[in-house]
PDB file of N, CA and C in Angstrom:
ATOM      1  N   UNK A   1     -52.261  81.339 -67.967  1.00  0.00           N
ATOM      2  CA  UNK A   1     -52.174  81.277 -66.518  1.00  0.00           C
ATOM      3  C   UNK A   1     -52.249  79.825 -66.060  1.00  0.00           C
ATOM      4  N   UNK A   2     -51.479  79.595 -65.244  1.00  0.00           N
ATOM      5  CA  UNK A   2     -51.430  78.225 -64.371  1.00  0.00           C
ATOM      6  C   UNK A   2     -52.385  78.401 -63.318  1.00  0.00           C
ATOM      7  N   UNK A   3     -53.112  77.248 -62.392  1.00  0.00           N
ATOM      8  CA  UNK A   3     -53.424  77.417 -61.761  1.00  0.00           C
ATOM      9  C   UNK A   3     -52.235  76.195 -60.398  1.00  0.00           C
ATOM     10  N   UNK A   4     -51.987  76.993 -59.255  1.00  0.00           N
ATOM     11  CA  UNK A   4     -51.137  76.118 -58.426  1.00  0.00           C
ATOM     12  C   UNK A   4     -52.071  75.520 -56.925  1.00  0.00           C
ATOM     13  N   UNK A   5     -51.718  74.785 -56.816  1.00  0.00           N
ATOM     14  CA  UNK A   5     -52.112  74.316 -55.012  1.00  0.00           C
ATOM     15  C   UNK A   5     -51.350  73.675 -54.405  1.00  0.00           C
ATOM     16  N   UNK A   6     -50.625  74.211 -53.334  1.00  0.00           N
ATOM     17  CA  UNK A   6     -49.591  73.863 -52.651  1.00  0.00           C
ATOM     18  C   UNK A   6     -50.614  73.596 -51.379  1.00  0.00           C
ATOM     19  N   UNK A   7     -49.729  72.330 -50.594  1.00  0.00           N
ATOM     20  CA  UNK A   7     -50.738  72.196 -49.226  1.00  0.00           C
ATOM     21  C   UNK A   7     -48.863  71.765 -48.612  1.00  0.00           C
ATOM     22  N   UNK A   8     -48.812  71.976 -47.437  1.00  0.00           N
ATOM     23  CA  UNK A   8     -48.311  71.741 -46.103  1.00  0.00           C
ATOM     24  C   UNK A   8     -48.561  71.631 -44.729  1.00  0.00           C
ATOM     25  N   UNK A   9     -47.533  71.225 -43.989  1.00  0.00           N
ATOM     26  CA  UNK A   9     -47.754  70.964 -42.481  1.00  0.00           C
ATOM     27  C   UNK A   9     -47.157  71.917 -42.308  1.00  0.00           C
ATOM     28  N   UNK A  10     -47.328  72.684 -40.879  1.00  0.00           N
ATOM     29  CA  UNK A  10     -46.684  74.152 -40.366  1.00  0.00           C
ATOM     30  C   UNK A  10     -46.422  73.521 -38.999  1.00  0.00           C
ATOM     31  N   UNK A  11     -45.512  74.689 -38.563  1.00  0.00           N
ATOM     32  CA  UNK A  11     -45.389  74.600 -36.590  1.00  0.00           C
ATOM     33  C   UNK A  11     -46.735  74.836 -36.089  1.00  0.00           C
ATOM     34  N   UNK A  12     -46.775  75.944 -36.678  1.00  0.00           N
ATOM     35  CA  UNK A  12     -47.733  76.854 -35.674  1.00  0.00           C
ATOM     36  C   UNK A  12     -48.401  77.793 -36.832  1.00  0.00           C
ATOM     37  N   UNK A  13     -50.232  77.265 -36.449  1.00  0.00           N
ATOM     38  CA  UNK A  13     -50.458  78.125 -38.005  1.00  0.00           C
ATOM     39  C   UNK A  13     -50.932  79.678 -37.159  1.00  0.00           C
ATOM     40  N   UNK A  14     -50.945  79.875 -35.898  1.00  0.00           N
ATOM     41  CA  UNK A  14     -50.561  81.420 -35.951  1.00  0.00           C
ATOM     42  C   UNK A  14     -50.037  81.871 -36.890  1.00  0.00           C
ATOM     43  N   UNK A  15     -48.475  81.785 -36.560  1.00  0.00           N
ATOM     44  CA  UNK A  15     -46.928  82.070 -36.719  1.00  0.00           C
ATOM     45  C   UNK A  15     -46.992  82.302 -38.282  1.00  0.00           C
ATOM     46  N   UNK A  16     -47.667  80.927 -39.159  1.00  0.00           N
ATOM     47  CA  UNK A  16     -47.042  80.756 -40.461  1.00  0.00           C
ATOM     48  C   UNK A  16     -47.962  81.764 -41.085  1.00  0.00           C
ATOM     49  N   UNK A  17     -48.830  82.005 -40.593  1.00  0.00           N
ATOM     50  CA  UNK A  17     -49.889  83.352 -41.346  1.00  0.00           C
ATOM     51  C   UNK A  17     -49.963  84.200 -41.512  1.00  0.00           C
ATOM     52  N   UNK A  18     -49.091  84.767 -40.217  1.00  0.00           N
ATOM     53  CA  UNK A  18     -48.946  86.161 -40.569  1.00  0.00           C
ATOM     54  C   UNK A  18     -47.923  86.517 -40.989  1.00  0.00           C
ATOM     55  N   UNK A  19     -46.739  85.156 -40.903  1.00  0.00           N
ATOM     56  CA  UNK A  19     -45.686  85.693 -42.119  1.00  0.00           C
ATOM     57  C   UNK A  19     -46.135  85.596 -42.992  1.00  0.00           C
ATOM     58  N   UNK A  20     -47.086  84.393 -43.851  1.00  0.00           N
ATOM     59  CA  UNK A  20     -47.528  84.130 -44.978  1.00  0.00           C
ATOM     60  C   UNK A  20     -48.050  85.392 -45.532  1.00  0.00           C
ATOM     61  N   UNK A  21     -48.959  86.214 -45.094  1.00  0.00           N
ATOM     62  CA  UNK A  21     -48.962  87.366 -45.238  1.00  0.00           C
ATOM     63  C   UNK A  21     -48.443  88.796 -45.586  1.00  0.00           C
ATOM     64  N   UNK A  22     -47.108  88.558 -45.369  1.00  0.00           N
ATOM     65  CA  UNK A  22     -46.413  89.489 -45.520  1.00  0.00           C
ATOM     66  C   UNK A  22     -45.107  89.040 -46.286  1.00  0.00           C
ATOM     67  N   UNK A  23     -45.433  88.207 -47.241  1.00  0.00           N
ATOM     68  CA  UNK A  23     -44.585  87.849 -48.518  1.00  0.00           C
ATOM     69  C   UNK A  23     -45.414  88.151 -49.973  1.00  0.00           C
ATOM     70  N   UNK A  24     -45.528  89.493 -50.187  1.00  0.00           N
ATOM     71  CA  UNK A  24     -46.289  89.865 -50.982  1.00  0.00           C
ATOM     72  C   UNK A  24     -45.207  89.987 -52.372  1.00  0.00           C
ATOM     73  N   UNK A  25     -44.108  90.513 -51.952  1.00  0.00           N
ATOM     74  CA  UNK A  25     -43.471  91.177 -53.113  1.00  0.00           C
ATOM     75  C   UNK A  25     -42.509  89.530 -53.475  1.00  0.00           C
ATOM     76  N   UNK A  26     -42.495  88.466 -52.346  1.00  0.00           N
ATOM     77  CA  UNK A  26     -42.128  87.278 -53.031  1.00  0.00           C
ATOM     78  C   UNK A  26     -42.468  86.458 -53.853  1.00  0.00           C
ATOM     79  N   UNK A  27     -44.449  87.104 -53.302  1.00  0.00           N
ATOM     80  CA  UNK A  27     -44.887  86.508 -54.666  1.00  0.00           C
ATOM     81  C   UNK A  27     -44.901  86.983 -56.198  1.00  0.00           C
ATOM     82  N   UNK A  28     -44.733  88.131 -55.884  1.00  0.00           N
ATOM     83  CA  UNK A  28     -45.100  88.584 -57.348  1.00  0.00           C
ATOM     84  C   UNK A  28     -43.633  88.356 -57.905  1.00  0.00           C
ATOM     85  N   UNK A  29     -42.307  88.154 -57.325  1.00  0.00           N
ATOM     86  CA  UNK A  29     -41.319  87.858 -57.883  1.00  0.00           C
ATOM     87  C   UNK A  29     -41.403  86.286 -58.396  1.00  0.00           C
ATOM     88  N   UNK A  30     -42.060  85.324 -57.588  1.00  0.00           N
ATOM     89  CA  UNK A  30     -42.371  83.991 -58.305  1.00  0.00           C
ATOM     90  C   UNK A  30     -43.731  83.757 -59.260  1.00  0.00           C
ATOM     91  N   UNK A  31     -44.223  85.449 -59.976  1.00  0.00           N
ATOM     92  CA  UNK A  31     -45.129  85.356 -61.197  1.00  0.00           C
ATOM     93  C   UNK A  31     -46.324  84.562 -60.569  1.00  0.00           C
ATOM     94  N   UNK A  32     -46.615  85.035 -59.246  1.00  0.00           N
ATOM     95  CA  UNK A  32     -48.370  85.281 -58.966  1.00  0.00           C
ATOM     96  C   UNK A  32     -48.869  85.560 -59.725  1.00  0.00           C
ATOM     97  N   UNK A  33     -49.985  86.049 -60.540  1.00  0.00           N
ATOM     98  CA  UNK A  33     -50.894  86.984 -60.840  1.00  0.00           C
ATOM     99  C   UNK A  33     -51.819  87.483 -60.204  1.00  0.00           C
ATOM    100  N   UNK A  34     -52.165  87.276 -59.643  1.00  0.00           N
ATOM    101  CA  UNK A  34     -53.237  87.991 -58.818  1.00  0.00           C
ATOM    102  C   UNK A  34     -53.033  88.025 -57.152  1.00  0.00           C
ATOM    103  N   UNK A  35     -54.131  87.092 -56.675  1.00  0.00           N
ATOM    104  CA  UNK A  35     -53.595  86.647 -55.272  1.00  0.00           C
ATOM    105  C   UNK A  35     -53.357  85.073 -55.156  1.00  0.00           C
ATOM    106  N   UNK A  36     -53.206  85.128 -53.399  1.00  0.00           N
ATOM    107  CA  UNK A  36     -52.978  83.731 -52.928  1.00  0.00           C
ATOM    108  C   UNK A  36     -54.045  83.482 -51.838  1.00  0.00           C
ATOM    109  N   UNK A  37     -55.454  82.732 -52.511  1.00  0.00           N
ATOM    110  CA  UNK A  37     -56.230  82.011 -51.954  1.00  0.00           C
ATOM    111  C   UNK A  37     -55.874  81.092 -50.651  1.00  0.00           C
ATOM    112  N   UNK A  38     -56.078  80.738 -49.347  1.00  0.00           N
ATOM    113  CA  UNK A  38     -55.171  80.107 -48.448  1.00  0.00           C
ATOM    114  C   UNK A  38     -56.876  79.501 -47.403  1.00  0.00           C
ATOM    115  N   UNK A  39     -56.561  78.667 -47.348  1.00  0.00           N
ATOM    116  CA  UNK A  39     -57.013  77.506 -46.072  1.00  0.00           C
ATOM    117  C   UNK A  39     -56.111  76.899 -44.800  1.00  0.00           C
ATOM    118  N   UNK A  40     -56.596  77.113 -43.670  1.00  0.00           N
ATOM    119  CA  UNK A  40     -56.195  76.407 -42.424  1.00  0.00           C
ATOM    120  C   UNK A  40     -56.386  75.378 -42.245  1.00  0.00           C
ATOM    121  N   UNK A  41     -55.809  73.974 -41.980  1.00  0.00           N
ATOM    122  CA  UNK A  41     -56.670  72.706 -41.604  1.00  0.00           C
ATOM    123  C   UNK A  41     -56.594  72.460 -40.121  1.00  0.00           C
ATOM    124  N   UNK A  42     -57.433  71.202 -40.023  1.00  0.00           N
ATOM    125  CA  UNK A  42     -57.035  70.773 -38.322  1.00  0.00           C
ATOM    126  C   UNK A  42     -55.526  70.021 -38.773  1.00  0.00           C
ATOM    127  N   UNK A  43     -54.608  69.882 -37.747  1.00  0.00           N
ATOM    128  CA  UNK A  43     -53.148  69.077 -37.503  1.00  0.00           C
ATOM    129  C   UNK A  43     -52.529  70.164 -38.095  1.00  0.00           C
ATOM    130  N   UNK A  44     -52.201  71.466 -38.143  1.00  0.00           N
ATOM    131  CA  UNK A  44     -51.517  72.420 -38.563  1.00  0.00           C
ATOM    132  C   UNK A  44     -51.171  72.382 -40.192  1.00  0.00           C
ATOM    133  N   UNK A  45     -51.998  71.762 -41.092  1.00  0.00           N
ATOM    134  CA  UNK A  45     -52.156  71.470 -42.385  1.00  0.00           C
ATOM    135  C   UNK A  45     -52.416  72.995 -42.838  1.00  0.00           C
ATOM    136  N   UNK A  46     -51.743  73.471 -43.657  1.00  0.00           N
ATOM    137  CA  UNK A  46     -52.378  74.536 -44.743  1.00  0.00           C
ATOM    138  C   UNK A  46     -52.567  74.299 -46.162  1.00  0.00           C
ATOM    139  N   UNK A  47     -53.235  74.969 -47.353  1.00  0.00           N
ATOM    140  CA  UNK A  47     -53.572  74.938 -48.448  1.00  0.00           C
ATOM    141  C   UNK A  47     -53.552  76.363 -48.933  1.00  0.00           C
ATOM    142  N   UNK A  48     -52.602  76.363 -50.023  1.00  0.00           N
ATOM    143  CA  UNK A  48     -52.981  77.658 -50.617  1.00  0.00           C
ATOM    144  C   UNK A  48     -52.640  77.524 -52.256  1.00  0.00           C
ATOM    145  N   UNK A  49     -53.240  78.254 -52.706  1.00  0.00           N
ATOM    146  CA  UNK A  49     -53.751  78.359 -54.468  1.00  0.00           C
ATOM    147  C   UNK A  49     -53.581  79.498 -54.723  1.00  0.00           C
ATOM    148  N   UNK A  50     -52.917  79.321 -56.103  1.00  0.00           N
ATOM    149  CA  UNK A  50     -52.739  81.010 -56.795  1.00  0.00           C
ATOM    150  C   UNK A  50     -52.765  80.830 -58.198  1.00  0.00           C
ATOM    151  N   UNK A  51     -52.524  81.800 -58.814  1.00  0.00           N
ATOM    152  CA  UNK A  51     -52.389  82.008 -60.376  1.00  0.00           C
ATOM    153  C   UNK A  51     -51.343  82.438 -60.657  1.00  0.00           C
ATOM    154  N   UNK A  52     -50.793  81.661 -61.378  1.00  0.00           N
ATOM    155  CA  UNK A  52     -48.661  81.719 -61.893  1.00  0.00           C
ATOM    156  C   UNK A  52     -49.322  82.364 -63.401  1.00  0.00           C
ATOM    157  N   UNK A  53     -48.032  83.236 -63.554  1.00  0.00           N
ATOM    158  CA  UNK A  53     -48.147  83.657 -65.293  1.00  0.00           C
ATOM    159  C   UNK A  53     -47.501  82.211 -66.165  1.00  0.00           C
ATOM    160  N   UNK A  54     -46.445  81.603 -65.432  1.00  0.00           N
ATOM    161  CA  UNK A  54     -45.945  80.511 -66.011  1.00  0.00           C
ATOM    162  C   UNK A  54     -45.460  79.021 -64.886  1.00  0.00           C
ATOM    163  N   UNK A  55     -46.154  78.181 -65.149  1.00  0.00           N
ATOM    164  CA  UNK A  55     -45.942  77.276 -63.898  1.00  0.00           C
ATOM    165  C   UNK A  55     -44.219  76.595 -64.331  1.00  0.00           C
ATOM    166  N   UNK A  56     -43.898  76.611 -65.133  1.00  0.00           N
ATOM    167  CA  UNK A  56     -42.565  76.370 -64.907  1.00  0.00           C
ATOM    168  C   UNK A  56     -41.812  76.812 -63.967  1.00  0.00           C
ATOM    169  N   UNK A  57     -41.839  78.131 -63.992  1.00  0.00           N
ATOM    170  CA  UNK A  57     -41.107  79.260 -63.454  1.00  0.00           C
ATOM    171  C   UNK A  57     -41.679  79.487 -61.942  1.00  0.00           C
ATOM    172  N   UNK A  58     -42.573  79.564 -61.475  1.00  0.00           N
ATOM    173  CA  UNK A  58     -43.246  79.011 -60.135  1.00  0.00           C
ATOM    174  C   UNK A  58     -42.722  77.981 -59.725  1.00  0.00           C
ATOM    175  N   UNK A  59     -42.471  76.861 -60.385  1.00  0.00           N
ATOM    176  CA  UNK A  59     -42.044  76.009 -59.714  1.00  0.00           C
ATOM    177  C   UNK A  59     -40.633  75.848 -59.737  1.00  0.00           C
ATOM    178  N   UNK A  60     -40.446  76.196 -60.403  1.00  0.00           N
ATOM    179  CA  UNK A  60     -38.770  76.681 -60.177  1.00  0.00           C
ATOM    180  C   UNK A  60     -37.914  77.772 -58.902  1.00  0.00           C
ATOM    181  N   UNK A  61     -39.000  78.801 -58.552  1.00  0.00           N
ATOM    182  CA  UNK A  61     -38.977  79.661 -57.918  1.00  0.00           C
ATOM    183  C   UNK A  61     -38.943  78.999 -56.556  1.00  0.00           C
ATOM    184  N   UNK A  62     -39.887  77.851 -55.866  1.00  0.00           N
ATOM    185  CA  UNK A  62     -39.627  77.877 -55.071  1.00  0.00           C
ATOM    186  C   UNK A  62     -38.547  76.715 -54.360  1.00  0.00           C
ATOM    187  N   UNK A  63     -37.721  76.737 -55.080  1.00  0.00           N
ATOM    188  CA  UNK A  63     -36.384  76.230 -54.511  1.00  0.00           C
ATOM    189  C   UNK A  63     -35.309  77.526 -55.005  1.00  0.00           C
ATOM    190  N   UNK A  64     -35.720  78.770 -54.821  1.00  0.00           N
ATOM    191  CA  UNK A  64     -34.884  79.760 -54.600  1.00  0.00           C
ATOM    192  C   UNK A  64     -34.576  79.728 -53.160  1.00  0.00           C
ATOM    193  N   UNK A  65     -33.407  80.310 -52.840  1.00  0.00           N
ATOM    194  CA  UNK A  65     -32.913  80.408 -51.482  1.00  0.00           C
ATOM    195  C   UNK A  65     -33.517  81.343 -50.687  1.00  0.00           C
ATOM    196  N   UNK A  66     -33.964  82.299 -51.408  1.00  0.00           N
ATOM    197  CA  UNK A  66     -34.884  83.554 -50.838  1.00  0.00           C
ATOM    198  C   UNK A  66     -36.201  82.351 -50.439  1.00  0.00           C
ATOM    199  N   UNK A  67     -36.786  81.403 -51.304  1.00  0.00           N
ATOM    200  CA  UNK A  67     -38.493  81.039 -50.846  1.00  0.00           C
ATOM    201  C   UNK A  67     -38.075  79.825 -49.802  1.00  0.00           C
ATOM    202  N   UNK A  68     -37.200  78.680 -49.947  1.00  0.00           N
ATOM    203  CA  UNK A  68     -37.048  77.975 -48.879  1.00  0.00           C
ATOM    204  C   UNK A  68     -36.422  78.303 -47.521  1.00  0.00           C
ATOM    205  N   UNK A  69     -35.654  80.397 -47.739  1.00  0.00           N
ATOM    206  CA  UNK A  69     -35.426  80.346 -46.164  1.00  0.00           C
ATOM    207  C   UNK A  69     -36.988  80.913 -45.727  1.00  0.00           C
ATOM    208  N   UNK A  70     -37.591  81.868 -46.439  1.00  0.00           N
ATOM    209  CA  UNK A  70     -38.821  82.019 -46.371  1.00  0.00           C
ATOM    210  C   UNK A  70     -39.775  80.977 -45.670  1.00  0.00           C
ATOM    211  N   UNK A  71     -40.293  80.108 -46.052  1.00  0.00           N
ATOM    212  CA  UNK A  71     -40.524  78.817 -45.534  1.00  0.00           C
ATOM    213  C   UNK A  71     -40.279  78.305 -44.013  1.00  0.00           C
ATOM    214  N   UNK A  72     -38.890  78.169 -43.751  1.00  0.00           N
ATOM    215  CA  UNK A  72     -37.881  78.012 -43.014  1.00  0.00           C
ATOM    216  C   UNK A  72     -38.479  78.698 -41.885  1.00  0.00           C
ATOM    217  N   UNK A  73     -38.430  80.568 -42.240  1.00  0.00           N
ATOM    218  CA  UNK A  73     -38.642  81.401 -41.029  1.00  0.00           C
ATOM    219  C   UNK A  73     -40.249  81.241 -40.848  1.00  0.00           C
ATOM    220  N   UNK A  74     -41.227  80.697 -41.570  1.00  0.00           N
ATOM    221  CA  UNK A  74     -42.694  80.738 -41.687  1.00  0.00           C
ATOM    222  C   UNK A  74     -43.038  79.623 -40.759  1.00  0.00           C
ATOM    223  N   UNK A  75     -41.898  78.184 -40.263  1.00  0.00           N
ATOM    224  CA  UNK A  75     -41.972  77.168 -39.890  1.00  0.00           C
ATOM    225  C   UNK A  75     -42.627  75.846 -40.889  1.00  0.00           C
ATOM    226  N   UNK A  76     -42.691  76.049 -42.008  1.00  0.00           N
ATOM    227  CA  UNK A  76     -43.081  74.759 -42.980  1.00  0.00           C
ATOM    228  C   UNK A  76     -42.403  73.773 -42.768  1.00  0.00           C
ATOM    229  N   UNK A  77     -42.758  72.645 -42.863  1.00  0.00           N
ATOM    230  CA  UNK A  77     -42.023  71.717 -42.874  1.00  0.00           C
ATOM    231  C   UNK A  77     -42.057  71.149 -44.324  1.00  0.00           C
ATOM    232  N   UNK A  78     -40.614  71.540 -44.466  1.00  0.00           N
ATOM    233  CA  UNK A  78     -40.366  71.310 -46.089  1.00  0.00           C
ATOM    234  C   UNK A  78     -40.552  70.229 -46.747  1.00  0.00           C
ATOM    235  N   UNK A  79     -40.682  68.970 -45.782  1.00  0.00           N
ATOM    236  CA  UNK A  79     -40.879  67.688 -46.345  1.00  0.00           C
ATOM    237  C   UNK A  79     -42.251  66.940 -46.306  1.00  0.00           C
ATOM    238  N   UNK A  80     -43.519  67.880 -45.925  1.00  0.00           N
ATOM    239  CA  UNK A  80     -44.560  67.927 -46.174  1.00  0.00           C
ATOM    240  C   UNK A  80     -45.322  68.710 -47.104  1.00  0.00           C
ATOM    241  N   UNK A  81     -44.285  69.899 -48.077  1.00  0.00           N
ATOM    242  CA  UNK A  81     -45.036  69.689 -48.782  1.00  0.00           C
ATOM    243  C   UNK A  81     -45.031  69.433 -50.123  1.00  0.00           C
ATOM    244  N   UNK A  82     -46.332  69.780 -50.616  1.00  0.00           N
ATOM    245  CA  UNK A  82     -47.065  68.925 -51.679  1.00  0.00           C
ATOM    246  C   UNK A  82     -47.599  69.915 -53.065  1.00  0.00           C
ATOM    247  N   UNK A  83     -47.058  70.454 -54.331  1.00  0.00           N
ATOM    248  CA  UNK A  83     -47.986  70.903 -55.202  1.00  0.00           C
ATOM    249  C   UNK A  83     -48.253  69.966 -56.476  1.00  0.00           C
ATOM    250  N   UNK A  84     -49.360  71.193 -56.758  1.00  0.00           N
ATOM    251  CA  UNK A  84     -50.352  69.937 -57.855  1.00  0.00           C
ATOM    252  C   UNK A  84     -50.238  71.992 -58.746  1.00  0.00           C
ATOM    253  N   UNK A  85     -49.866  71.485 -60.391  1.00  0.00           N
ATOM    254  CA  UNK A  85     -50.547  71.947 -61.176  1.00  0.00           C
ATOM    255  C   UNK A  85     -51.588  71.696 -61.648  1.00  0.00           C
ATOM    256  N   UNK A  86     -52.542  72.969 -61.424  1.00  0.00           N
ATOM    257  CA  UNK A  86     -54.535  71.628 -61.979  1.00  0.00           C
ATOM    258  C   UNK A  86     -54.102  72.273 -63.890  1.00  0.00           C
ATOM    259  N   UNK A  87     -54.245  71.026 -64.184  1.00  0.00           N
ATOM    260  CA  UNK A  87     -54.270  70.953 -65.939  1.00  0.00           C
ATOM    261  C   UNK A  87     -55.727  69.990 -66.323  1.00  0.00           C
ATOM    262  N   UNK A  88     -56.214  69.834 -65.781  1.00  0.00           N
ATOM    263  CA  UNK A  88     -57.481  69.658 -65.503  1.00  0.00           C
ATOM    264  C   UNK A  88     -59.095  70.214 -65.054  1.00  0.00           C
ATOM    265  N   UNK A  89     -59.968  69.825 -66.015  1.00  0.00           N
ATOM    266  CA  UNK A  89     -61.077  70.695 -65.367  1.00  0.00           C
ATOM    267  C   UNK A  89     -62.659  69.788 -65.807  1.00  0.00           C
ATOM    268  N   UNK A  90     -63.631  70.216 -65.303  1.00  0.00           N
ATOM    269  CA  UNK A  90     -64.357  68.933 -65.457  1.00  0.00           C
ATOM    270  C   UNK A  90     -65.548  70.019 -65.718  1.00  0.00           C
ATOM    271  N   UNK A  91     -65.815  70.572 -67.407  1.00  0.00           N
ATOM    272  CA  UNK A  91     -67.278  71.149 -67.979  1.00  0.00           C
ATOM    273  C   UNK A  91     -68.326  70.954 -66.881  1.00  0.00           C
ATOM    274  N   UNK A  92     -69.458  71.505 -66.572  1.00  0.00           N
ATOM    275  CA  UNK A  92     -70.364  71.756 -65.856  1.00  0.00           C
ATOM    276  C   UNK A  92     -71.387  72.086 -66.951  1.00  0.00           C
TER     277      UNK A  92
END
């Protein structure tokens, strides 16, 4: 399992949430595993984290035409955002 964190700027984080919400079966077509962890910021900033079966393929997924019109209708602004595969971890 990968772990992902995507962060962006939105229009309107009403708007982008409750579509965000109701892209369930998009995720599991871009190999979620489980769920999608999600944060609001102040300046219409969001954050959200999930578990990919394969981060290649996640990240490949979302320059499908299905996830960037997705996006699109959610109001993202595509050129804000930002993912990080964590391949990193720090023992405790």
């Amino acid at each position: 399992m990968a772990k992902i964190v995507l962060t962006a700027e939105v229009e309107d984080t009403a708007k982008w949430e409750k579509a965000f919400c109701s892209h369930a079966d998009l995720f599991k077509k871009m190999g979620v595993a489980t769920r999608y962890d999600y944060a609001i910021g102040e300046g219409n900033h969001v954050a959200v984290c999930a578990e990919a079966k394969d981060a290649a393929a996640f990240l490949t997924s979302l320059e499908s035409a299905e996830n960037v019109e997705a996006m699109k209708n959610d109001g993202v602004k595509r050129d804000t955002v930002k993912v990080f595969v964590v391949d990193k971890n720090l023992p405790l």
